[in-house]
Protein backbone atom coordinates (compact mmCIF):
# COMPACT_ATOMS: atom_id res chain seq x y z
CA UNK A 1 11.30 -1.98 -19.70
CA UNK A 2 10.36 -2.85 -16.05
CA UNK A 3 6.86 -1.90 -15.13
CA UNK A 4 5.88 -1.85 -11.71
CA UNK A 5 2.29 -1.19 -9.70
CA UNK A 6 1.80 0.48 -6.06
CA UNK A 7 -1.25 0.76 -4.77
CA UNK A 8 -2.48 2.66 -1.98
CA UNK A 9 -4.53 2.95 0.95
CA UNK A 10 -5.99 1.44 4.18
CA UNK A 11 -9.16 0.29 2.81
CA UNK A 12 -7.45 -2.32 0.80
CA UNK A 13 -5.35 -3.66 3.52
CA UNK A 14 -8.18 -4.09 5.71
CA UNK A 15 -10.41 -5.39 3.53
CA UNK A 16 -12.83 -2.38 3.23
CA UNK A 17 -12.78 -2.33 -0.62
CA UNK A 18 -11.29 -5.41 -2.93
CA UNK A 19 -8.52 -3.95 -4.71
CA UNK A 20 -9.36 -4.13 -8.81
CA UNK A 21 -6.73 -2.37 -9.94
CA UNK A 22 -3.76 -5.02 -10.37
CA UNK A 23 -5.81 -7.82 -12.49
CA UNK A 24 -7.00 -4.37 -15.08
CA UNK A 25 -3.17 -3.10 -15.04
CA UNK A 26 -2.67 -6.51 -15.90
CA UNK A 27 -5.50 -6.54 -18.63
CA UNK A 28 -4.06 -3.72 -20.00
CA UNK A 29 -0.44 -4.09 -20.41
CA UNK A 30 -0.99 -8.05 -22.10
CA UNK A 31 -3.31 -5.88 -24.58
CA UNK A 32 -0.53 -3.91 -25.64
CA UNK A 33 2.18 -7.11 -25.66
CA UNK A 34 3.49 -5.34 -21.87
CA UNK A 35 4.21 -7.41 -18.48
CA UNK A 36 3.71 -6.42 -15.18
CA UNK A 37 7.29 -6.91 -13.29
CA UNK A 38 6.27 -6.21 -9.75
CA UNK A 39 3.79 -4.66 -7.62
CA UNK A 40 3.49 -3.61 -4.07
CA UNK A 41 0.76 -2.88 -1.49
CA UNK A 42 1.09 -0.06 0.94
CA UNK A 43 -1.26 1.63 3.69
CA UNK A 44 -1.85 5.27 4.43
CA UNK A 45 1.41 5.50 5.83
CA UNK A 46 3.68 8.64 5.43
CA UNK A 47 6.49 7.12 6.41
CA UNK A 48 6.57 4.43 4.54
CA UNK A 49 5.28 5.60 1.16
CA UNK A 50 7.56 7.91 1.04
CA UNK A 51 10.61 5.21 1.83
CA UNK A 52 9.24 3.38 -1.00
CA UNK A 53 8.29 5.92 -3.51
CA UNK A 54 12.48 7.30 -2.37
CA UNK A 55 13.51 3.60 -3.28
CA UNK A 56 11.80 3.23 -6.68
CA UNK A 57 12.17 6.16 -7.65
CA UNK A 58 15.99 5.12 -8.05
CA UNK A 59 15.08 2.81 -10.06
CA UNK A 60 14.48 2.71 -14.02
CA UNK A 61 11.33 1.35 -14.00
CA UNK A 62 7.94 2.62 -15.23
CA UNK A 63 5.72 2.73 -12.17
CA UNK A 64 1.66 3.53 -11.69
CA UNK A 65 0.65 4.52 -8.68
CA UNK A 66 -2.72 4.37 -7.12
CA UNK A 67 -4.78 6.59 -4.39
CA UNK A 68 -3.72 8.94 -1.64
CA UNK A 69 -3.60 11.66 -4.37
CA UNK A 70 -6.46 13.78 -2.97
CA UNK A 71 -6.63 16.70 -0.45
CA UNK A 72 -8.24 14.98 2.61
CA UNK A 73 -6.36 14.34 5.72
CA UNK A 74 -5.59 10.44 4.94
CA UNK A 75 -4.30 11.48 1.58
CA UNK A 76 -0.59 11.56 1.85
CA UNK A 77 0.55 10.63 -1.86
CA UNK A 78 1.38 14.13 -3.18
CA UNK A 79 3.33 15.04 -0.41
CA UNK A 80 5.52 11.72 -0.06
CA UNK A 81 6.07 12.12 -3.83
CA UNK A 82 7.59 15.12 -3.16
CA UNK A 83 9.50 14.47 0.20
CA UNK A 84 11.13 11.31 -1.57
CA UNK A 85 12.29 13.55 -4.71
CA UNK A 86 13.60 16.23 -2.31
CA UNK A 87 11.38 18.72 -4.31
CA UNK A 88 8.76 21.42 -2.97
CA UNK A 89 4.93 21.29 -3.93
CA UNK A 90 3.77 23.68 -6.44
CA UNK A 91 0.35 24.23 -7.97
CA UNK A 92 0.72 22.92 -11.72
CA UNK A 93 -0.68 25.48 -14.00
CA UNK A 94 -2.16 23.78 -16.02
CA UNK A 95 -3.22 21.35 -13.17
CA UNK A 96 -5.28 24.78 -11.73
CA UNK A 97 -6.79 25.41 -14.94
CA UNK A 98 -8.19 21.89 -15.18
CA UNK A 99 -9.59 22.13 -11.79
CA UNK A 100 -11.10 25.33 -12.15
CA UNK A 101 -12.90 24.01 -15.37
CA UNK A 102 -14.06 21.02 -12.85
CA UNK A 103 -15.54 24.26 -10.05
CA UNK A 104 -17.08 26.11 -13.11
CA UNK A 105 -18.77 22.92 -14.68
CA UNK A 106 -20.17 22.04 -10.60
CA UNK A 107 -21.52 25.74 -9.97
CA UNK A 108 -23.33 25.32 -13.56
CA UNK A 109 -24.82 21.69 -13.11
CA UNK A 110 -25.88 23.05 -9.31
CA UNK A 111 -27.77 26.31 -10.87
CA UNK A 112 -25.58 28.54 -8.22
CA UNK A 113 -22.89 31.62 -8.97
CA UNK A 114 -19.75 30.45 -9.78
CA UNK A 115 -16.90 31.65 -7.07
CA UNK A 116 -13.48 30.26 -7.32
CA UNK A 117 -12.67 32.07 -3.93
CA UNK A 118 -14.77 30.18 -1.50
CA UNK A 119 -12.97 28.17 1.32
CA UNK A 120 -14.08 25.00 -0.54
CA UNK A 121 -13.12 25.73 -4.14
CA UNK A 122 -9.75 27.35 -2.70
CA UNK A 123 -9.08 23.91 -1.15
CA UNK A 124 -9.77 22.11 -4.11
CA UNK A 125 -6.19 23.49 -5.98
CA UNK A 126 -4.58 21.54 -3.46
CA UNK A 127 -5.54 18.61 -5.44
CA UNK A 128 -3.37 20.42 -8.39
CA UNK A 129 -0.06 20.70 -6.05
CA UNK A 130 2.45 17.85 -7.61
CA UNK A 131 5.81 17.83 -6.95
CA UNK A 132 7.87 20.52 -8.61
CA UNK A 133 8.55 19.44 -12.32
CA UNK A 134 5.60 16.86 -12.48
CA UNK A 135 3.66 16.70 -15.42
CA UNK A 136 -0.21 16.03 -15.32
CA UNK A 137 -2.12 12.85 -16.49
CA UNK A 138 -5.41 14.09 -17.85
CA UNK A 139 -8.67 12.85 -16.03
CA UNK A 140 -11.59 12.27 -18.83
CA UNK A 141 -13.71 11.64 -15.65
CA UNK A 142 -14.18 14.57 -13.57
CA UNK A 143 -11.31 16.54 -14.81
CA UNK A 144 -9.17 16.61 -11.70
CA UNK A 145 -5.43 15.44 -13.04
CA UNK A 146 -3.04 12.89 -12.08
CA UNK A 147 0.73 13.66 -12.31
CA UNK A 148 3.63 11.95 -14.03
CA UNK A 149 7.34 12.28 -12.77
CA UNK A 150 10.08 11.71 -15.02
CA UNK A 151 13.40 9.86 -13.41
CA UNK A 152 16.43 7.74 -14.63
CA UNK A 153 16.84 6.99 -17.58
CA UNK A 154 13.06 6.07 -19.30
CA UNK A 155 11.85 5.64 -15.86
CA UNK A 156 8.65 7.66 -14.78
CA UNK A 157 6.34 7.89 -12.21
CA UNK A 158 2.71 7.83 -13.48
CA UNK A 159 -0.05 8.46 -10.34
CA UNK A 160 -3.57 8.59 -10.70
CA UNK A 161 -6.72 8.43 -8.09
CA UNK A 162 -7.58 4.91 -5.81
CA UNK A 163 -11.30 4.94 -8.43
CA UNK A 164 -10.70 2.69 -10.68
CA UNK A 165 -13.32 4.97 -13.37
CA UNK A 166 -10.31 7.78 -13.22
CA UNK A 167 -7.64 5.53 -12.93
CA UNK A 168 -8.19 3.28 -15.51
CA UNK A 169 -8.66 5.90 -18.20
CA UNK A 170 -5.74 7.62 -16.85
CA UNK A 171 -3.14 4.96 -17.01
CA UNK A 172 -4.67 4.08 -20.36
CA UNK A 173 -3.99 7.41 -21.83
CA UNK A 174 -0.50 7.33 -20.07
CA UNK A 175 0.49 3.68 -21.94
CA UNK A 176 -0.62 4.98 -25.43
CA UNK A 177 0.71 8.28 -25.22
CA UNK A 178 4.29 8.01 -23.57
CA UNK A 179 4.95 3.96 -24.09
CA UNK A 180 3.20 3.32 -27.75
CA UNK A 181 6.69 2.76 -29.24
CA UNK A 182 7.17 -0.02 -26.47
CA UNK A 183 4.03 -2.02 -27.13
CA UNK A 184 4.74 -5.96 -28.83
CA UNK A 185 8.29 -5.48 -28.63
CA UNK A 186 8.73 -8.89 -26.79
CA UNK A 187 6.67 -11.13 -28.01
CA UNK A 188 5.94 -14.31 -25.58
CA UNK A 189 4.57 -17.98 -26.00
CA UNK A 190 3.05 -19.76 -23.44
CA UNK A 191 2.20 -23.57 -22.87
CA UNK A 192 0.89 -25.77 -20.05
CA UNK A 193 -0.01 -29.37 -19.61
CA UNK A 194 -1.51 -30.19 -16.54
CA UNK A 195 0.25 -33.17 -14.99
CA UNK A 196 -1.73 -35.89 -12.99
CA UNK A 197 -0.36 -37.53 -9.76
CA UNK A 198 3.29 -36.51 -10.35
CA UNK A 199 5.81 -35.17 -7.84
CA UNK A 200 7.68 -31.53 -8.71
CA UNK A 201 10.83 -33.34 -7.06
CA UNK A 202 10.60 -36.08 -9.91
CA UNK A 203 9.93 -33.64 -12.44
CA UNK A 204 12.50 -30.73 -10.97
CA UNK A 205 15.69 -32.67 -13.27
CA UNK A 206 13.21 -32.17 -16.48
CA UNK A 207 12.63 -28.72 -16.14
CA UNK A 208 16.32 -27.61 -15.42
CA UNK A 209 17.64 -29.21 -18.47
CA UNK A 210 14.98 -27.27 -20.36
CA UNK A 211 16.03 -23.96 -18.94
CA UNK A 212 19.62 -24.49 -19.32
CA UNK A 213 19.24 -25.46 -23.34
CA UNK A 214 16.71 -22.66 -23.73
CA UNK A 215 18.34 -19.46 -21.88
CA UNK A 216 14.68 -17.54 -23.30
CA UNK A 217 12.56 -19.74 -21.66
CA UNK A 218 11.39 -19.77 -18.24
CA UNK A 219 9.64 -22.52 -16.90
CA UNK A 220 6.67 -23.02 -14.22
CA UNK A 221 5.29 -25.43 -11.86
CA UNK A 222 1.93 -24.98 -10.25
CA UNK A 223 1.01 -27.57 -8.07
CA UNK A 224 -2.64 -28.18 -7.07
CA UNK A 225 -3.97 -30.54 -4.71
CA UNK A 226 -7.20 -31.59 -6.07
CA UNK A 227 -10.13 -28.97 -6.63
CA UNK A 228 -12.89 -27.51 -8.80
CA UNK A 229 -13.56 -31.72 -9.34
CA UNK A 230 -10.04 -31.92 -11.04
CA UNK A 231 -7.65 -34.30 -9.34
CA UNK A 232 -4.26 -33.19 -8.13
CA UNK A 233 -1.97 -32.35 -10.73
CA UNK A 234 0.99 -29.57 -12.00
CA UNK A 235 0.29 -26.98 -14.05
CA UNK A 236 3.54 -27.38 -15.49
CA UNK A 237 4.55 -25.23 -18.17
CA UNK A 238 7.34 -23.28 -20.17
CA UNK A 239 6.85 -19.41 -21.46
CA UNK A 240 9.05 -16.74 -23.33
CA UNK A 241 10.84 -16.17 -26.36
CA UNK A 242 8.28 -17.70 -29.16
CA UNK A 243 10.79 -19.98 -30.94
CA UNK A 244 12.83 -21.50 -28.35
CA UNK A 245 9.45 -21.62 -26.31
CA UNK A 246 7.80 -23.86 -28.72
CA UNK A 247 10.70 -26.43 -28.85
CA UNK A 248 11.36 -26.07 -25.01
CA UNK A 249 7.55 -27.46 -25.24
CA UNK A 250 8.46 -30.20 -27.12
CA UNK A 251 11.17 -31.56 -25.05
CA UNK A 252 9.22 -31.29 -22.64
CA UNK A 253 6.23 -33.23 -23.72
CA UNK A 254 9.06 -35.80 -24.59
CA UNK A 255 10.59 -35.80 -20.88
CA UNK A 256 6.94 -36.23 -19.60
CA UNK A 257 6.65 -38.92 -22.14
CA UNK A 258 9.93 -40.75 -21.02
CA UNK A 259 8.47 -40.41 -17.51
CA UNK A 260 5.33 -42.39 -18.26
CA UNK A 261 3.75 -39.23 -16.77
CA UNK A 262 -0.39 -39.02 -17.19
CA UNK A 263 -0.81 -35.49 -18.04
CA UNK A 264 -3.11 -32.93 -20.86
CA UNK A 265 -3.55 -30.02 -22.21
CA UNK A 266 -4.15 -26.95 -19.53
């Protein structure tokens, strides 16, 4: 199962707000034994959300999406989900009763007569249009939903708000209610040594031969050229299938050790 991560907006790409969504997603999928495949970073862009949203959507992956899902001008999410599926917006049912819980709970808090017909609470459905189909993602925060789309295969479509205090929750709720059957499925082991002074060019023959005997196993190289008072060094390291990880590490300490490489543990 491919999981992938798009997140949304200007603010992001120009630095407004520091996006803290991919390291959580990240949190929360190693939690549950998951990995994150790919992710992607777009702008308020019709145009070209809805080219990629129309592109993964062909795909089988599981994908969360982040922000634009709103009903101001600059959010364009919705309506690109729906453009890309060739499907028509429609006010969710159950998406209008949610939000009309949300308008009832606001006129109570404020001390003022509730009215679901005034310009501003009318608007506020809009944030309950989803493409045609869509199921919701429930928001414990302020009750507004997210929506899920369901595509190939076990592919989906799971989007949620840019705030990471509905977001998070959201995508939570999405993993352990749709993927709980997926969760430690593939269990990985991973092991570094960080190697001192060494060349990746010397130590490129090493790691091939490790990968070819153990077809489970990727290997990795991180170079670094001397910080945080650590001299420069690889991060060199092997992860994957627990069993033929562990004795991919072992040949490899061996190589290192026929190399009269200086290196320790990460």
């Amino acid at each position: 199962m491919a999981i992938g991560l798009i997140i949304i907006g200007d603010e992001i790409l120009s630095g407004r707000r520091v996006d803290k969504h991919f390291p959580k997603i990240l949190e929360m999928l190693t939690a549950r034994g998951l990995t994150l495949s790919w992710a992607e970073y777009i702008g308020d862009d019709p145009a070209r959300i809805t080219a990629t949203l129309k592109r993964t959507l062909e795909s089988d992956d599981i994908v969360f999406c982040t922000g634009g899902i709103g009903a101001t001008p600059d959010d364009h999410t919705r309506q690109c989900a729906a453009a890309a599926l060739g499907a028509p917006l429609a006010l969710h049912p159950k998406a209008r009763e949610k939000i009309r819980e949300r308008i009832a709970d606001t006129a109570r808090d404020a001390g003022v007569a509730l009215d679901y017909d005034t310009p501003d609470n009318l608007h506020r459905l809009k944030m309950g249009e989803f493409p045609q189909g869509a199921d919701i993602i429930p928001n414990p925060f302020n009750k507004i939903p997210g929506f899920s789309i369901r595509h190939k295969g076990a592919g989906a479509h799971h989007f949620a708000p840019g705030f990471p205090v509905m977001a998070w929750p959201m995508f939570e709720w999405v993993l352990d209610t749709c993927y709980a059957d997926q969760f430690h499925q593939n269990p990985q082991l991973e092991q570094s040594v960080l190697v001192f002074e060494a060349m990746e060019s010397t130590l490129t023959p090493l790691m091939e031969a490790i990968e070819a005997e153990f077809p489970l196993v990727k290997v990795f190289s991180l170079p670094h050229v001397g910080e945080a008072g650590i001299r420069r060094h690889i991060d060199l390291g092997v992860k994957g299938e627990p069993v033929q990880s562990a004795a991919a590490f072992k040949k490899m300490l061996a190589g290192l050790d026929l190399l009269k490489a200086e290196y320790r543990p990460a």
